[in-house]
PDB file of N, CA and C in Angstrom:
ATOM      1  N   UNK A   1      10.738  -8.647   2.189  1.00  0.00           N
ATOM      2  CA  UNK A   1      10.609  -8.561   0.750  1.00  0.00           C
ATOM      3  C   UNK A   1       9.360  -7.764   0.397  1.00  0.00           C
ATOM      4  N   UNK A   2       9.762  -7.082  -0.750  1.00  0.00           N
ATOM      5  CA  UNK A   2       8.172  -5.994  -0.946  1.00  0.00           C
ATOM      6  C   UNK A   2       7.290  -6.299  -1.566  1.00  0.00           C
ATOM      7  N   UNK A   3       6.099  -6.610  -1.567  1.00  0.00           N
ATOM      8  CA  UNK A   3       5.575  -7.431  -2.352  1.00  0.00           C
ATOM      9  C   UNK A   3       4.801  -6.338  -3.683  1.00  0.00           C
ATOM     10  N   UNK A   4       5.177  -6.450  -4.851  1.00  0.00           N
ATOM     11  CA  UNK A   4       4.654  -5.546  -6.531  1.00  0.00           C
ATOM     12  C   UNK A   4       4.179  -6.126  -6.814  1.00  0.00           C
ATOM     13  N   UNK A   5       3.655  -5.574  -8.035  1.00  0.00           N
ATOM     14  CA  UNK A   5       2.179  -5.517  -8.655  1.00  0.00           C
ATOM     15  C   UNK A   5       2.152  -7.167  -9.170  1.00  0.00           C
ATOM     16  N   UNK A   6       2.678  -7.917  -9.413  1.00  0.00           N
ATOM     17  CA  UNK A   6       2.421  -9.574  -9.101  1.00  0.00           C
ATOM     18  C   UNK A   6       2.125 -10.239  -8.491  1.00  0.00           C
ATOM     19  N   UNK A   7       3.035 -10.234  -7.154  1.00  0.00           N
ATOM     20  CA  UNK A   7       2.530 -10.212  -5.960  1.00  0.00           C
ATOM     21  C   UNK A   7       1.271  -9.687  -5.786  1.00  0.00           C
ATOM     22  N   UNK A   8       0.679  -8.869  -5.660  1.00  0.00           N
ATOM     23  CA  UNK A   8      -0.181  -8.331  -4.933  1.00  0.00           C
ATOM     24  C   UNK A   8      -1.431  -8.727  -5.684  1.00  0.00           C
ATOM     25  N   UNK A   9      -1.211  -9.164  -6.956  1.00  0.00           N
ATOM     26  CA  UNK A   9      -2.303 -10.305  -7.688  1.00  0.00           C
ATOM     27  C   UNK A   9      -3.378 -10.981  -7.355  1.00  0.00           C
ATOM     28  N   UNK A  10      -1.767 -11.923  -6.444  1.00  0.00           N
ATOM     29  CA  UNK A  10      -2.299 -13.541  -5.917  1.00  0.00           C
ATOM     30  C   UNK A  10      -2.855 -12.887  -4.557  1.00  0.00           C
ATOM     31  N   UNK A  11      -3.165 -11.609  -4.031  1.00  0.00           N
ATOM     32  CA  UNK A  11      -3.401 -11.986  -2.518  1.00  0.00           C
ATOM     33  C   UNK A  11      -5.460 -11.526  -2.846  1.00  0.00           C
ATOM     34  N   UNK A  12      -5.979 -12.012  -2.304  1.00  0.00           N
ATOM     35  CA  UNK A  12      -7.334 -11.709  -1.894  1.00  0.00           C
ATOM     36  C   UNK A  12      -7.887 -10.256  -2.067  1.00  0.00           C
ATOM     37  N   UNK A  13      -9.404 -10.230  -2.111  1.00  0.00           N
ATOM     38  CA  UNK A  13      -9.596  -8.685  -1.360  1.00  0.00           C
ATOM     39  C   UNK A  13      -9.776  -7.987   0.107  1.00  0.00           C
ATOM     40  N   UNK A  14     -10.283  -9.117   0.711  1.00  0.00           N
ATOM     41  CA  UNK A  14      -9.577  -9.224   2.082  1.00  0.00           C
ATOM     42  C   UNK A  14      -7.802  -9.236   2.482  1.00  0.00           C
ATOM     43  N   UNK A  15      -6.902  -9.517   2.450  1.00  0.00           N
ATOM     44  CA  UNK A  15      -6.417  -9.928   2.595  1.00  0.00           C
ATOM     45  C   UNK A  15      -5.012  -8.177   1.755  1.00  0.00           C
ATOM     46  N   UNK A  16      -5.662  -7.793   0.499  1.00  0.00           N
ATOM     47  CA  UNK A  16      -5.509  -6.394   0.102  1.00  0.00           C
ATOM     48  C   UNK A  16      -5.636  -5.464   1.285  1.00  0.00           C
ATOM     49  N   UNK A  17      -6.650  -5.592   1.426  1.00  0.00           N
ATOM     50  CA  UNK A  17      -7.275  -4.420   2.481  1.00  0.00           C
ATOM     51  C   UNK A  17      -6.801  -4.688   3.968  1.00  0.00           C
ATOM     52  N   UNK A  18      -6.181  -5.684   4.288  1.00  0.00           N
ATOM     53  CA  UNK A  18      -5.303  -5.541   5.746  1.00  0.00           C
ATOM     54  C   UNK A  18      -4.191  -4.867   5.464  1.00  0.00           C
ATOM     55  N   UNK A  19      -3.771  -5.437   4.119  1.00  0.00           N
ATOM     56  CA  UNK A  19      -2.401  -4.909   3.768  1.00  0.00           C
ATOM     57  C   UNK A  19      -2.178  -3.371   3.521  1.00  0.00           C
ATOM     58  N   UNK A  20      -3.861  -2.860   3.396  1.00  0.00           N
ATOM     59  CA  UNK A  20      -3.439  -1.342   2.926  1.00  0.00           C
ATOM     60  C   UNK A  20      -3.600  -0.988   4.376  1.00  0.00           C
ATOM     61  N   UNK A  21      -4.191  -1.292   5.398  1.00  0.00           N
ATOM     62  CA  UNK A  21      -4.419  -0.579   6.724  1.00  0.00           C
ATOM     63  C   UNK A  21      -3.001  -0.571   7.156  1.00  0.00           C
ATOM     64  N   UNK A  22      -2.060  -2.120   7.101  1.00  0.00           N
ATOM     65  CA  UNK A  22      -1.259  -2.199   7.916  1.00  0.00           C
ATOM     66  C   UNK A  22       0.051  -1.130   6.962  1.00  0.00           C
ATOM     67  N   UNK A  23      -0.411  -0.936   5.961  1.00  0.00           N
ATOM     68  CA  UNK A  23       0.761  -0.232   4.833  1.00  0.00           C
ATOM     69  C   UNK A  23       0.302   1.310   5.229  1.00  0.00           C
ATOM     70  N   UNK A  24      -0.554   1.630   5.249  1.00  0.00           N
ATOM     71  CA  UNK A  24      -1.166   3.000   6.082  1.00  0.00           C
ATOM     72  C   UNK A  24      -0.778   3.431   7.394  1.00  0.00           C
ATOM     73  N   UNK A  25      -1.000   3.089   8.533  1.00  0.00           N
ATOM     74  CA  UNK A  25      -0.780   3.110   9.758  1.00  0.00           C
ATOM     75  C   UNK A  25       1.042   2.884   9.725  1.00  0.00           C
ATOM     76  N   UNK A  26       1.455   2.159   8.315  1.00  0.00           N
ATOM     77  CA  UNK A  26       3.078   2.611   8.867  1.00  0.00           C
ATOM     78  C   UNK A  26       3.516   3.677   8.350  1.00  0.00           C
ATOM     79  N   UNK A  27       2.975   3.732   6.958  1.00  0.00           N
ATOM     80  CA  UNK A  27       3.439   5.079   6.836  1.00  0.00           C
ATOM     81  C   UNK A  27       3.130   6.130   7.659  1.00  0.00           C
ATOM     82  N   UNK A  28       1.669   6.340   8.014  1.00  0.00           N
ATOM     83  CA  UNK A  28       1.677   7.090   9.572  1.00  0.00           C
ATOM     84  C   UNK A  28       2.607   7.745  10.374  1.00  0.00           C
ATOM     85  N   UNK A  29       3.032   6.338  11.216  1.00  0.00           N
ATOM     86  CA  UNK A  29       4.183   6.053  12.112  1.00  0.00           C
ATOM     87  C   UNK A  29       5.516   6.766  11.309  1.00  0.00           C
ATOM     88  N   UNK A  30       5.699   6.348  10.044  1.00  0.00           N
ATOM     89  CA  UNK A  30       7.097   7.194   9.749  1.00  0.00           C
ATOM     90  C   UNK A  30       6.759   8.756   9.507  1.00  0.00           C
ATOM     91  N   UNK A  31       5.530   8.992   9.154  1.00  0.00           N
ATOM     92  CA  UNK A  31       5.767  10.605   8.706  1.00  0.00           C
ATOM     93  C   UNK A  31       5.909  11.299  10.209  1.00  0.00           C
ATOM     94  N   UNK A  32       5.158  10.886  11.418  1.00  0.00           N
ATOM     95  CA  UNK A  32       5.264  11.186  12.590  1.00  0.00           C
ATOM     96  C   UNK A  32       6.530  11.006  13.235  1.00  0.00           C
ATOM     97  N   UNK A  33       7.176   9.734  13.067  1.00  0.00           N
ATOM     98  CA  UNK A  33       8.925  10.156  13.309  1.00  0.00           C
ATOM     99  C   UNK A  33       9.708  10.771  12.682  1.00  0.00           C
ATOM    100  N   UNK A  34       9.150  11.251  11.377  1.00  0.00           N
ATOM    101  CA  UNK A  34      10.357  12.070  10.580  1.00  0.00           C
ATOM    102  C   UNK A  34      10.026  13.235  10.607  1.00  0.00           C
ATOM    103  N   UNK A  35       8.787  13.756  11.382  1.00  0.00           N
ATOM    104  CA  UNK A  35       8.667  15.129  11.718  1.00  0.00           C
ATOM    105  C   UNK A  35       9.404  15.529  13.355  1.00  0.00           C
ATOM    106  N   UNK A  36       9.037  14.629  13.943  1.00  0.00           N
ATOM    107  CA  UNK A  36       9.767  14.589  15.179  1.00  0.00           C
ATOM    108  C   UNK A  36      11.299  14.898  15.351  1.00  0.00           C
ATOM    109  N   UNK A  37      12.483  13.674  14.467  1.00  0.00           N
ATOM    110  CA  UNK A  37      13.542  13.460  14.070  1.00  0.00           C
ATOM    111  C   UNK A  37      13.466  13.156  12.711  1.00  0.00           C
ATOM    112  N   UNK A  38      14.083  13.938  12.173  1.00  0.00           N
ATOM    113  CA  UNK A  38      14.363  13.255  10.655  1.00  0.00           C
ATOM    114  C   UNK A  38      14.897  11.962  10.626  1.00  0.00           C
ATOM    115  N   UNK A  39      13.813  10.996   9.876  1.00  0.00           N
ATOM    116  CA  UNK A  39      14.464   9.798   9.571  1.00  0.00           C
ATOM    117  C   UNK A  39      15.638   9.517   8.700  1.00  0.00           C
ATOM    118  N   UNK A  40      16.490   8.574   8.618  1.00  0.00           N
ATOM    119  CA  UNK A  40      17.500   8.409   8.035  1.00  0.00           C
ATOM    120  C   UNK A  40      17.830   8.688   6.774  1.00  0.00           C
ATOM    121  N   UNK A  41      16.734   7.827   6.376  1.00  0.00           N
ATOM    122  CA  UNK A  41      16.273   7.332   4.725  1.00  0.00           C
ATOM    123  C   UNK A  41      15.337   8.278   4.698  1.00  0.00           C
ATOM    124  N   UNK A  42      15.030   9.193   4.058  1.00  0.00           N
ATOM    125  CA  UNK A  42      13.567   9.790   3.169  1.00  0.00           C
ATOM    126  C   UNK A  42      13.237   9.068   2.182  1.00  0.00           C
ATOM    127  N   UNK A  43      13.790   8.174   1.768  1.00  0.00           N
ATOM    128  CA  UNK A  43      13.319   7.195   0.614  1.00  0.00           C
ATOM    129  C   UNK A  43      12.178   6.355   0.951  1.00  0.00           C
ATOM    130  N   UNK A  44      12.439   5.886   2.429  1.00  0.00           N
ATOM    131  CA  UNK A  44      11.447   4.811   3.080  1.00  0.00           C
ATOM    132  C   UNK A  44       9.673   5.912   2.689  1.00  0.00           C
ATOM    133  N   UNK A  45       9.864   6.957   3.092  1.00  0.00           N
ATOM    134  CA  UNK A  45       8.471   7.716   2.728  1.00  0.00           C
ATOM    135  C   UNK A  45       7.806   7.567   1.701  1.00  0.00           C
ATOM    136  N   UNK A  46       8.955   7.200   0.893  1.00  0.00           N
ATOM    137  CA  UNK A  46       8.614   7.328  -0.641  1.00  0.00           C
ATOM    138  C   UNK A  46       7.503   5.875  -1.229  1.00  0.00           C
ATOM    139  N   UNK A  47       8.901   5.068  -0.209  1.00  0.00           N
ATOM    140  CA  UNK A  47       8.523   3.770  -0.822  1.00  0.00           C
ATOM    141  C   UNK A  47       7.287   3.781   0.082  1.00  0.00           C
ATOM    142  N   UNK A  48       7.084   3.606   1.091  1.00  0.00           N
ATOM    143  CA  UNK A  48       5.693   3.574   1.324  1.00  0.00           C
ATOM    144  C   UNK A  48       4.346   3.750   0.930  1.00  0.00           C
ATOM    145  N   UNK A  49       4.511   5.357   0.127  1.00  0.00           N
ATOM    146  CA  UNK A  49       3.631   6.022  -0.660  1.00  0.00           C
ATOM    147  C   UNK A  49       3.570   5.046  -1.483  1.00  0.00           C
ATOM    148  N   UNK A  50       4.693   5.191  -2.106  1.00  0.00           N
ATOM    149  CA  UNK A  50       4.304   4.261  -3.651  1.00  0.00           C
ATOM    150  C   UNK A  50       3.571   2.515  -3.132  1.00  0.00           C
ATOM    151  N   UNK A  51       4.009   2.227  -2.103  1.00  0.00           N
ATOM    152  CA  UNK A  51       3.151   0.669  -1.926  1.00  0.00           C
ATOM    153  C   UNK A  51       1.559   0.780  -1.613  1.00  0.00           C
ATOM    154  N   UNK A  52       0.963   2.085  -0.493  1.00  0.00           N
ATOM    155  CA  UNK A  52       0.115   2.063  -0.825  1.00  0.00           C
ATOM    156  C   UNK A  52      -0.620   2.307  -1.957  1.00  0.00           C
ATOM    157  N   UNK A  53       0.034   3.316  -2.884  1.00  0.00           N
ATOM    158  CA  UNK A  53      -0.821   3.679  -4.435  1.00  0.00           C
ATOM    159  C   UNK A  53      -0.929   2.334  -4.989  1.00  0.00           C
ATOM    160  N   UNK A  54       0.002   1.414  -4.822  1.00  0.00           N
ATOM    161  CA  UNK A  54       0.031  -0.016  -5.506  1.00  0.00           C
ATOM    162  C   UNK A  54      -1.235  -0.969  -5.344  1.00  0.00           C
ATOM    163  N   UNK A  55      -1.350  -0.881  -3.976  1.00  0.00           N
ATOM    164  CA  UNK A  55      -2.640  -1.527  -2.809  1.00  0.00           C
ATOM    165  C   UNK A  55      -3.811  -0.792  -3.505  1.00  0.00           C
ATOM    166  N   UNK A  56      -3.875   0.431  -3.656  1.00  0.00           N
ATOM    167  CA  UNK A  56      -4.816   0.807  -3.827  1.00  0.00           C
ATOM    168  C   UNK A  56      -5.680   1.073  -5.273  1.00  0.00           C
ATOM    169  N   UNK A  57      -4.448   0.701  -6.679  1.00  0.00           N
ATOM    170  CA  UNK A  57      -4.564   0.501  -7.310  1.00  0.00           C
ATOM    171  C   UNK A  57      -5.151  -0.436  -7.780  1.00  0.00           C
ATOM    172  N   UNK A  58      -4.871  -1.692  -7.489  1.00  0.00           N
ATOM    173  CA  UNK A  58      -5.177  -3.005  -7.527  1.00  0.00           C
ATOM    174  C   UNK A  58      -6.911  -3.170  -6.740  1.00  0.00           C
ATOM    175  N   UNK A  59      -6.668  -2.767  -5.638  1.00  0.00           N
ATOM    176  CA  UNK A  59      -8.152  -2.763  -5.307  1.00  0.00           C
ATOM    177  C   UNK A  59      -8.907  -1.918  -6.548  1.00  0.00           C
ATOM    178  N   UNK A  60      -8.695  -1.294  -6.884  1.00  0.00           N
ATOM    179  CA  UNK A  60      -9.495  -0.570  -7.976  1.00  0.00           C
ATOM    180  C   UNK A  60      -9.657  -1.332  -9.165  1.00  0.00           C
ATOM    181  N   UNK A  61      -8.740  -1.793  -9.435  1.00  0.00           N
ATOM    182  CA  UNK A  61      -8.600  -2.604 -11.028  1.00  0.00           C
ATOM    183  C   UNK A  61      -9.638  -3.870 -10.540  1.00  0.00           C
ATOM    184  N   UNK A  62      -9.552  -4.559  -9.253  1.00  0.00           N
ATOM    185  CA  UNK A  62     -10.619  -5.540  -9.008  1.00  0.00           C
ATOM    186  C   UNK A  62     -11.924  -5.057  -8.702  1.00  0.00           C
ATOM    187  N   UNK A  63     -12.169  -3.600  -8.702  1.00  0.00           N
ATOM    188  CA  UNK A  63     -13.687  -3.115  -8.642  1.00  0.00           C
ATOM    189  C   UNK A  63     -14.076  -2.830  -9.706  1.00  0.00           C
ATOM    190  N   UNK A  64     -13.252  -2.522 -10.383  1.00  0.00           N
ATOM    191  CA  UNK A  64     -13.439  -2.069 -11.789  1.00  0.00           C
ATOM    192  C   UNK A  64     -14.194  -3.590 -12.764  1.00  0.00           C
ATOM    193  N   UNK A  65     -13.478  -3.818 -12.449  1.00  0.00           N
ATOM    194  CA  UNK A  65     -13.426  -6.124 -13.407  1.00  0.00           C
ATOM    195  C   UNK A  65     -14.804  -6.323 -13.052  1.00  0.00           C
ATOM    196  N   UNK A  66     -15.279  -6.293 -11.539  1.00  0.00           N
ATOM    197  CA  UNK A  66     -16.627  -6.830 -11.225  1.00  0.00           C
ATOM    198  C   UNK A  66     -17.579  -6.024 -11.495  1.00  0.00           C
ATOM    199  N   UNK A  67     -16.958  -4.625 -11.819  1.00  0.00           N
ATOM    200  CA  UNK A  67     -18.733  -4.283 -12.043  1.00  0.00           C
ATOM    201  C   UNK A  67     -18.926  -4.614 -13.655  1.00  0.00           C
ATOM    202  N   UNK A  68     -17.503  -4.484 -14.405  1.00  0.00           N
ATOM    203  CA  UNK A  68     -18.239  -4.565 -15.655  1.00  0.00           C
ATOM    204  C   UNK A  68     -18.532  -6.486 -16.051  1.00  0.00           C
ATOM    205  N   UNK A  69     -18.059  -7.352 -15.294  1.00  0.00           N
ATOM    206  CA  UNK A  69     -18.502  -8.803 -15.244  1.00  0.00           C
ATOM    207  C   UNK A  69     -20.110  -8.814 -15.197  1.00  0.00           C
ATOM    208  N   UNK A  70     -20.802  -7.974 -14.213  1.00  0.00           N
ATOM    209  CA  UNK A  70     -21.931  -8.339 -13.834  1.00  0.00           C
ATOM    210  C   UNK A  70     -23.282  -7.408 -15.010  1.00  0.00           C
TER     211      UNK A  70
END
């Protein structure tokens, strides 16, 4: 299941930031097999992209919150 911008709420900033390494390193892995062999789906590329912009969004919106809190 994919976890959106609700999801990705409730998870930590730790816990963000594994998710963007481990969401990184796959997309990785697919752009490197779909240069190799074209993958099936080109969609999966897509969606990937778009989950990390999500990850990485969110980390931003929570850097954003704390600096202007303090």
């Amino acid at each position: 299941m994919k976890k959106k911008g609700t999801e990705l709420k409730d998870l930590t900033v730790p816990e963000l930031q594994d998710k963007l390494q481990e969401e990184r390193s796959a997309l990785t892995k697919l752009r490197f097999n779909h240069t190799v062999s074209p993958v099936e789906s080109p969609i999966q590329l897509r969606v990937k992209r778009k989950e990390v912009a999500r990850i990485l969004t969110e980390l931003r919106k929570r850097e954003l919150t704390n600096t202007k809190s303090k």
